[in-house]
Protein backbone atom coordinates (compact mmCIF):
# COMPACT_ATOMS: atom_id res chain seq x y z
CA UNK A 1 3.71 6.39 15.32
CA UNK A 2 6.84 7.43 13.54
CA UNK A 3 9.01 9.65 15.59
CA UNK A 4 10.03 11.68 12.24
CA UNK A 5 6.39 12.87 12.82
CA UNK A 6 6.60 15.00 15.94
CA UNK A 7 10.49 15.35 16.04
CA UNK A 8 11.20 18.99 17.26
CA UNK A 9 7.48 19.87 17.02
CA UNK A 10 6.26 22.64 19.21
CA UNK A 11 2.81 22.36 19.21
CA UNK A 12 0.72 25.10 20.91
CA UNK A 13 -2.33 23.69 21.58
CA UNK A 14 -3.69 19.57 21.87
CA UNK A 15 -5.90 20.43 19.10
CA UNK A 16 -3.24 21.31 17.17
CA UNK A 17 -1.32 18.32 18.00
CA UNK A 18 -4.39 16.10 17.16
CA UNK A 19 -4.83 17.78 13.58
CA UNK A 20 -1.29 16.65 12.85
CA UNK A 21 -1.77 13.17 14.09
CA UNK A 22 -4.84 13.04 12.15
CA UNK A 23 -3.16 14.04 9.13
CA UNK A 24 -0.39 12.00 9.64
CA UNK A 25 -2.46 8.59 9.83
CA UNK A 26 -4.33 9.77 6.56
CA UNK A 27 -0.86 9.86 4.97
CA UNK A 28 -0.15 6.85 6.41
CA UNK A 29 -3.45 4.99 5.67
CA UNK A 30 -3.91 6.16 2.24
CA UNK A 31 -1.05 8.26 0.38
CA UNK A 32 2.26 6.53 1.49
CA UNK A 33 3.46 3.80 -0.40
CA UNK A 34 3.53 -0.08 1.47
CA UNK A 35 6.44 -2.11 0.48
CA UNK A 36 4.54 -5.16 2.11
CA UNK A 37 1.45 -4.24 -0.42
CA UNK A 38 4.53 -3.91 -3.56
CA UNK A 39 4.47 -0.09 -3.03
CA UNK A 40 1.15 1.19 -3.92
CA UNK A 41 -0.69 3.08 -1.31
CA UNK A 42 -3.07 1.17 0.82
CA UNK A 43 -5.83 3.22 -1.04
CA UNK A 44 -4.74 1.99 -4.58
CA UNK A 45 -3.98 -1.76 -3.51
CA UNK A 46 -7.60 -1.56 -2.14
CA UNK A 47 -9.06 -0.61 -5.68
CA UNK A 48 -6.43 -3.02 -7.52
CA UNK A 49 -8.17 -5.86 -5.35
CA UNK A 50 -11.97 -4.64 -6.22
């Protein structure tokens, strides 16, 4: 997990914590750009190879 994440992050509950982490892997999985994939997203390289 990237520490750019969570740097200085107070969170004030472990659910709160886990909605970020959640959200972060979505952006992660699907939005941000892969330089090993050519930078699409993982999401658009997936549809480029359907």
């Amino acid at each position: 997990m990237k520490s750019d994440m969570y740097h200085r992050q107070a969170f004030v509950s472990d659910h709160a914590l886990r909605n970020y982490v959640r959200s972060y892997v979505h952006f992660h999985n699907v939005q941000r750009p892969h330089a090993v994939l050519g930078y699409p997203s993982p999401a658009e390289h997936e549809l480029q190879c359907s």
